[in-house]
C-alpha atoms as a PDB file:
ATOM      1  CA  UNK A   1     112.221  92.371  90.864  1.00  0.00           C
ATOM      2  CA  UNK A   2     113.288  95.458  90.204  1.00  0.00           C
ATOM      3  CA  UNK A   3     111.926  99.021  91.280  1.00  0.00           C
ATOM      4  CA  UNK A   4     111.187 101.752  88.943  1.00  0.00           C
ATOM      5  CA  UNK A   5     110.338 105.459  89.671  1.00  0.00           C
ATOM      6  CA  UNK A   6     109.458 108.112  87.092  1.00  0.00           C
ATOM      7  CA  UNK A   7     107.242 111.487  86.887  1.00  0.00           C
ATOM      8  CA  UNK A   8     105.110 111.941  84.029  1.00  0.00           C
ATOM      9  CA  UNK A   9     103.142 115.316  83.215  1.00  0.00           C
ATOM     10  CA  UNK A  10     101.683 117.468  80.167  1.00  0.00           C
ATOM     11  CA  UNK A  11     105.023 119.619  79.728  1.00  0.00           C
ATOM     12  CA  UNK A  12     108.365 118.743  78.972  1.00  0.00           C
ATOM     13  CA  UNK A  13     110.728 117.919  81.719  1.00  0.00           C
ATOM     14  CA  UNK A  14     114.431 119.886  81.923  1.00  0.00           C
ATOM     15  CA  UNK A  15     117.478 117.345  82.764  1.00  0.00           C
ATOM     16  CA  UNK A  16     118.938 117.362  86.452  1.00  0.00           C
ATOM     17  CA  UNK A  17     122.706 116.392  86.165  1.00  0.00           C
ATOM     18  CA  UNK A  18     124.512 114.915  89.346  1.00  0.00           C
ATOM     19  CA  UNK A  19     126.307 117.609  90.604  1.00  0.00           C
ATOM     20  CA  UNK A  20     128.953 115.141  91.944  1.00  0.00           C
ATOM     21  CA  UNK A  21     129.724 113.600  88.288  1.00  0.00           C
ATOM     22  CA  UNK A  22     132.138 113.936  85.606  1.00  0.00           C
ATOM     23  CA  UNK A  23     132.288 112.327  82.683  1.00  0.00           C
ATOM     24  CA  UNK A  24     136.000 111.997  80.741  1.00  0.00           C
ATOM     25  CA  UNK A  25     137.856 111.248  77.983  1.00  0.00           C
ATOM     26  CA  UNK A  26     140.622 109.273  77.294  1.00  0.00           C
ATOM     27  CA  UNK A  27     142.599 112.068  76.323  1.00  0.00           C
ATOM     28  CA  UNK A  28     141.044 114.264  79.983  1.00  0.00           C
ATOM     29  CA  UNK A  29     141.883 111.450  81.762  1.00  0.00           C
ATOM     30  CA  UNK A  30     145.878 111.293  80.188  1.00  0.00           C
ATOM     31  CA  UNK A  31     146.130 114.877  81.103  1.00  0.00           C
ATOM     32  CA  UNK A  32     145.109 114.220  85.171  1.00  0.00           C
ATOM     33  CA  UNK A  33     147.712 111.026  84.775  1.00  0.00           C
ATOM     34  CA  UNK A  34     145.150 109.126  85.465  1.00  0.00           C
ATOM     35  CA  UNK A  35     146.212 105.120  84.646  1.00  0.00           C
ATOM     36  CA  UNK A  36     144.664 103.975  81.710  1.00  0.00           C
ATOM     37  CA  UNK A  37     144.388 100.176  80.724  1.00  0.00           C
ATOM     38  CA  UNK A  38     147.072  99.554  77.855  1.00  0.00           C
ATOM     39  CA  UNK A  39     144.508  97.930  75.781  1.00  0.00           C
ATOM     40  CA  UNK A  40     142.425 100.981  75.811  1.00  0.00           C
ATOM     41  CA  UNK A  41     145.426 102.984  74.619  1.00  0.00           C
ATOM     42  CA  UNK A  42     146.423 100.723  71.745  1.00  0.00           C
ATOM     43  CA  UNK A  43     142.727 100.130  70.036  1.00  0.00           C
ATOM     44  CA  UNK A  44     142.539 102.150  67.384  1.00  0.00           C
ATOM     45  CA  UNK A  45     139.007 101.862  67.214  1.00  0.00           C
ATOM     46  CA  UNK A  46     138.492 103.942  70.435  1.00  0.00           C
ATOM     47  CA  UNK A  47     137.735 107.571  70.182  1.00  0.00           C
ATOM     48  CA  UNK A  48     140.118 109.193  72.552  1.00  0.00           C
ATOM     49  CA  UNK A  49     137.456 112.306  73.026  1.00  0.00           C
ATOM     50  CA  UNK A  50     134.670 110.118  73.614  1.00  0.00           C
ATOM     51  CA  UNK A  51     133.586 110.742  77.347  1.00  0.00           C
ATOM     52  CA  UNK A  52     133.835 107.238  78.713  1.00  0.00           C
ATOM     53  CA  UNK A  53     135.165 107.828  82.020  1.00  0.00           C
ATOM     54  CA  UNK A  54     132.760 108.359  85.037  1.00  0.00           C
ATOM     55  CA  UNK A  55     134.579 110.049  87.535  1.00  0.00           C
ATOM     56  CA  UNK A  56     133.155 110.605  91.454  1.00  0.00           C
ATOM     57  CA  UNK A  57     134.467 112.101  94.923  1.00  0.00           C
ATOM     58  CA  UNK A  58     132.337 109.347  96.914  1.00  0.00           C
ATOM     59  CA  UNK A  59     130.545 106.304  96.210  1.00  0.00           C
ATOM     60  CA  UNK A  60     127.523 108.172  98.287  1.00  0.00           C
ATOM     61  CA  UNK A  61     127.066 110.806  95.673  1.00  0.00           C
ATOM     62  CA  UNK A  62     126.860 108.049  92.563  1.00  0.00           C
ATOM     63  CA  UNK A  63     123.639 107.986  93.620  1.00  0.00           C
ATOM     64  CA  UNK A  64     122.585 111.436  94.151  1.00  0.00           C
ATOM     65  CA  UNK A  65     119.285 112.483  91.804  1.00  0.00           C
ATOM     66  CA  UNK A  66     119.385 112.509  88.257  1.00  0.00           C
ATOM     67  CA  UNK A  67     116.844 112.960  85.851  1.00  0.00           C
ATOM     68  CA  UNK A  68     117.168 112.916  82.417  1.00  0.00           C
ATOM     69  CA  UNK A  69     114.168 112.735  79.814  1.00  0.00           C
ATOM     70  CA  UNK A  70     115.980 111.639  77.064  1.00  0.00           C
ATOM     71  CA  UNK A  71     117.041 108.541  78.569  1.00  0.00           C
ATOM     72  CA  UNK A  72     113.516 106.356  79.506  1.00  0.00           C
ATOM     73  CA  UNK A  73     114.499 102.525  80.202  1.00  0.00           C
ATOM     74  CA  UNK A  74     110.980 101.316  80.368  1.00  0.00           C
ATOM     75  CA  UNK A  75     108.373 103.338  77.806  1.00  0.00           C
ATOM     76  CA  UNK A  76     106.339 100.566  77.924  1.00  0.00           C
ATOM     77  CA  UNK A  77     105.293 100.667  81.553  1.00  0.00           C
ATOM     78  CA  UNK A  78     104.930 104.482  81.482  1.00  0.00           C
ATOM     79  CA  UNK A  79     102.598 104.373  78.674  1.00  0.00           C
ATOM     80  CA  UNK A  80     100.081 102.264  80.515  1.00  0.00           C
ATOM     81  CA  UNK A  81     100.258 103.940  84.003  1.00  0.00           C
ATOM     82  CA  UNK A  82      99.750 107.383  82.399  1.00  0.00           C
ATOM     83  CA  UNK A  83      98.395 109.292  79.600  1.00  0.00           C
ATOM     84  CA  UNK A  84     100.085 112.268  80.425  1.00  0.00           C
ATOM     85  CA  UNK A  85     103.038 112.460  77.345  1.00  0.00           C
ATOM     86  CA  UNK A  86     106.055 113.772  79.002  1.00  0.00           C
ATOM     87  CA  UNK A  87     107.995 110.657  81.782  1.00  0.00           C
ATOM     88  CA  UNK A  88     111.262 111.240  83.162  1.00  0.00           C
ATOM     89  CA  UNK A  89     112.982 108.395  85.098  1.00  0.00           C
ATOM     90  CA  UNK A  90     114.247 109.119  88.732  1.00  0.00           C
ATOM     91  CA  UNK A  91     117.687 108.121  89.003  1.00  0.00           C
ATOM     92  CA  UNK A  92     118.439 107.908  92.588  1.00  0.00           C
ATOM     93  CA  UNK A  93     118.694 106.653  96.162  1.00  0.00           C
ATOM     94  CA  UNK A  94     116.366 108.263  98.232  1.00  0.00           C
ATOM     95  CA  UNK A  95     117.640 110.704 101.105  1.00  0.00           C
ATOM     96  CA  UNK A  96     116.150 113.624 102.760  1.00  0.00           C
ATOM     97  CA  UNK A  97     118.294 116.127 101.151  1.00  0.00           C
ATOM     98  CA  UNK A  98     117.808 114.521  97.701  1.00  0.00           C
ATOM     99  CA  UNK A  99     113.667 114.746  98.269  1.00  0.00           C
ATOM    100  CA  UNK A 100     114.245 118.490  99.104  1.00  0.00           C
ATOM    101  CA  UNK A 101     115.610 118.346  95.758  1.00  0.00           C
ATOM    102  CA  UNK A 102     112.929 116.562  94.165  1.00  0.00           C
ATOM    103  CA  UNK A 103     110.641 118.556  95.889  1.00  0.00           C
ATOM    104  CA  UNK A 104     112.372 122.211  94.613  1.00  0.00           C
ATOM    105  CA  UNK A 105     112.387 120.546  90.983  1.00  0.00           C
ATOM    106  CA  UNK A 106     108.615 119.733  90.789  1.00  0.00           C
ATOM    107  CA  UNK A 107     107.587 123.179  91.963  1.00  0.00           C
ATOM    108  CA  UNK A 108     110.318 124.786  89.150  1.00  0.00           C
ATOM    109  CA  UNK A 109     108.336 122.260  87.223  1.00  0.00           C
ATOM    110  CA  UNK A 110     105.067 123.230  88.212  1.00  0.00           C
ATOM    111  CA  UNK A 111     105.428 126.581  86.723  1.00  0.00           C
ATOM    112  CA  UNK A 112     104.470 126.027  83.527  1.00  0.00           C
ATOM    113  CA  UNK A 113     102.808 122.280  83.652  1.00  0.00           C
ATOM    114  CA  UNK A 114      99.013 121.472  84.895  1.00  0.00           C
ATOM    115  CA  UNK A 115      99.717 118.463  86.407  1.00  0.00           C
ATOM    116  CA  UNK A 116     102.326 115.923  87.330  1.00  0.00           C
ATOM    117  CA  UNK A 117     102.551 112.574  88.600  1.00  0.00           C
ATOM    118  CA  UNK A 118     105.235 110.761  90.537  1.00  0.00           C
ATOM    119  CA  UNK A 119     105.028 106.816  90.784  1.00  0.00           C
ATOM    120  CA  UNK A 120     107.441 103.794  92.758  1.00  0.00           C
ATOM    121  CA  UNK A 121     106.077 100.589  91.441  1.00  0.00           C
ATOM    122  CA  UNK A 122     108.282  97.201  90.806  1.00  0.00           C
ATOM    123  CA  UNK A 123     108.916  96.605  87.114  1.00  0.00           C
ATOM    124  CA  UNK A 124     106.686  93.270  87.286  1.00  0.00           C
ATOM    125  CA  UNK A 125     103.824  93.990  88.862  1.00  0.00           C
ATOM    126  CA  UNK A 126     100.517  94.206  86.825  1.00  0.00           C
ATOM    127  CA  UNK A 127      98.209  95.687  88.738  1.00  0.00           C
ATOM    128  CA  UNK A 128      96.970  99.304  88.999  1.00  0.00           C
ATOM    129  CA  UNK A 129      98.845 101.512  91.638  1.00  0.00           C
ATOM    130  CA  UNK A 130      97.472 103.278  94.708  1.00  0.00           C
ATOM    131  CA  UNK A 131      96.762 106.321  93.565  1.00  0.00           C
ATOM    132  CA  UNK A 132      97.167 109.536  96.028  1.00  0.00           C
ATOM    133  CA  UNK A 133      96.630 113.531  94.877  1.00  0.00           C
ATOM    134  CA  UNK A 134      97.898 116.982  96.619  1.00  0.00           C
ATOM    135  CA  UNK A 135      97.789 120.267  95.276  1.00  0.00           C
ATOM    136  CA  UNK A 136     100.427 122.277  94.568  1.00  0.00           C
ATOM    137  CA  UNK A 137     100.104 124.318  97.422  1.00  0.00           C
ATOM    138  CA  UNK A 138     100.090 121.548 100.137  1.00  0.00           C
ATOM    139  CA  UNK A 139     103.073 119.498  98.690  1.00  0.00           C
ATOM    140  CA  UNK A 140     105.529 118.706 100.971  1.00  0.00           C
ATOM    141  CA  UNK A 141     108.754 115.952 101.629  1.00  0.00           C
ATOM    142  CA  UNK A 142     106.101 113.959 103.788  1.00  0.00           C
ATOM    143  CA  UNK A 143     104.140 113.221 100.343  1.00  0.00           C
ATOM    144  CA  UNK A 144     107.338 112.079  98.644  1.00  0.00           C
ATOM    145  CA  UNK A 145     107.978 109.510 101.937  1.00  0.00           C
ATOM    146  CA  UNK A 146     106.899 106.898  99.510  1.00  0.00           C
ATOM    147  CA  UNK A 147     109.655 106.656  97.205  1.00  0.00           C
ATOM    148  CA  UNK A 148     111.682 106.026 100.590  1.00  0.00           C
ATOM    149  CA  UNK A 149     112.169 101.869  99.852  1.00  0.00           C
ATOM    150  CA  UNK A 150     114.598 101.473 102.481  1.00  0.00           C
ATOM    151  CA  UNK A 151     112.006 100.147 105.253  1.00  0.00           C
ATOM    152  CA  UNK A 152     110.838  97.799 102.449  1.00  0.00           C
ATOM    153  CA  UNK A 153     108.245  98.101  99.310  1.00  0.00           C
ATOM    154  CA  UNK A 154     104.660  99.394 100.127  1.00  0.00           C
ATOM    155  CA  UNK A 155     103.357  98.142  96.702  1.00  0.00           C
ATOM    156  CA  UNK A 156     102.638 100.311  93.669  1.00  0.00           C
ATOM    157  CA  UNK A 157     101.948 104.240  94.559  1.00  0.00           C
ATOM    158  CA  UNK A 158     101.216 107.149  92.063  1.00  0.00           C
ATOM    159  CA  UNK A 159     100.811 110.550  93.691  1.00  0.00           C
ATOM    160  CA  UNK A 160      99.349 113.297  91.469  1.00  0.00           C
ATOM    161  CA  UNK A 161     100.265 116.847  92.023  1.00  0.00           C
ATOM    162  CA  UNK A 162      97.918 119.262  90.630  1.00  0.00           C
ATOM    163  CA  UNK A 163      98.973 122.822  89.988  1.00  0.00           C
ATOM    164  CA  UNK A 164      96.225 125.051  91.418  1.00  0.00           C
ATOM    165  CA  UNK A 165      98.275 128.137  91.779  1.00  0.00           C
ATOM    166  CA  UNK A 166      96.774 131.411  90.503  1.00  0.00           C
ATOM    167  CA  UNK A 167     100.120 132.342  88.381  1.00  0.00           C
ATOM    168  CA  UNK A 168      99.805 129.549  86.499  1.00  0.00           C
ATOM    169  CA  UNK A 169      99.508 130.017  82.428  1.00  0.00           C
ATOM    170  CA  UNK A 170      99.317 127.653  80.048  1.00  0.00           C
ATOM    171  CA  UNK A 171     101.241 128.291  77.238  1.00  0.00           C
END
């Protein structure tokens, strides 16, 4: 089994880069004299500007949130949890701090969108999940407590965050 997490909403979602990554190039990685496998070096067929490198200070902050909406690994399962058009897969491990960053990115994303939902659900499971709402105005880390899986798997959850702020405008 495997767990998947994603938000889905009516606007577009804006990509969250780990701040902790860098992604290089053969040639980048020459220039920090970095070792580079020989067989690497002598295909030709291997573009030596082509960012293939991942490179990270700690094996802590591999993990640290990214989303990116151009990148969905399972459109299927989104597309018959929600109907809202816009998904965005979490790509984490779930920490305090990182929540507090979730939680700062939905708001930001809250701005302009209606509505958004969050699920944690296992890749296999059929079945509907437990579905949860909050305003806007009453979200807080304690709602996002769900997406914790380190004390174990509480079975599918969707919370659904509705924007009832006055300054809201839809565009």
């Amino acid at each position: 089994m495997s767990s998947y997490q994603f938000l889905a909403s009516d606007h577009p979602f804006e990509k969250l880069e780990n701040p902790f990554l860098e992604h290089l190039s053969i040639r980048e990685a020459l220039e920090r004299n970095m070792d580079i496998p020989d067989f690497m070096l002598e295909n030709p067929d291997m573009d030596p500007e082509e960012k293939i490198f991942l490179l990270c200070d700690t094996e802590e902050h591999l993990e640290d949130l990214e989303l990116h909406p151009e990148e969905i690994s399972f459109p299927e399962v989104s597309a018959r949890l929600t109907e809202n058009p816009y998904v965005v897969e979490l790509q984490w491990r779930y920490s305090k701090e990182r929540a507090e960053t979730l939680l700062a990115y939905i708001r930001k994303h809250l701005a302009s969108a209606k509505n958004l939902e969050i699920f944690s659900l296992w890749l296999d499971e059929e079945g509907e999940p437990h579905r949860m709402e909050v305003t806007l105005d009453c979200l807080n880390l304690r709602h996002l407590s769900f997406l914790d899986l380190s004390d174990g798997y509480q079975g599918p959850r969707c919370l659904h965050v509705k924007n009832n702020h006055p300054d809201y405008r839809e565009s």
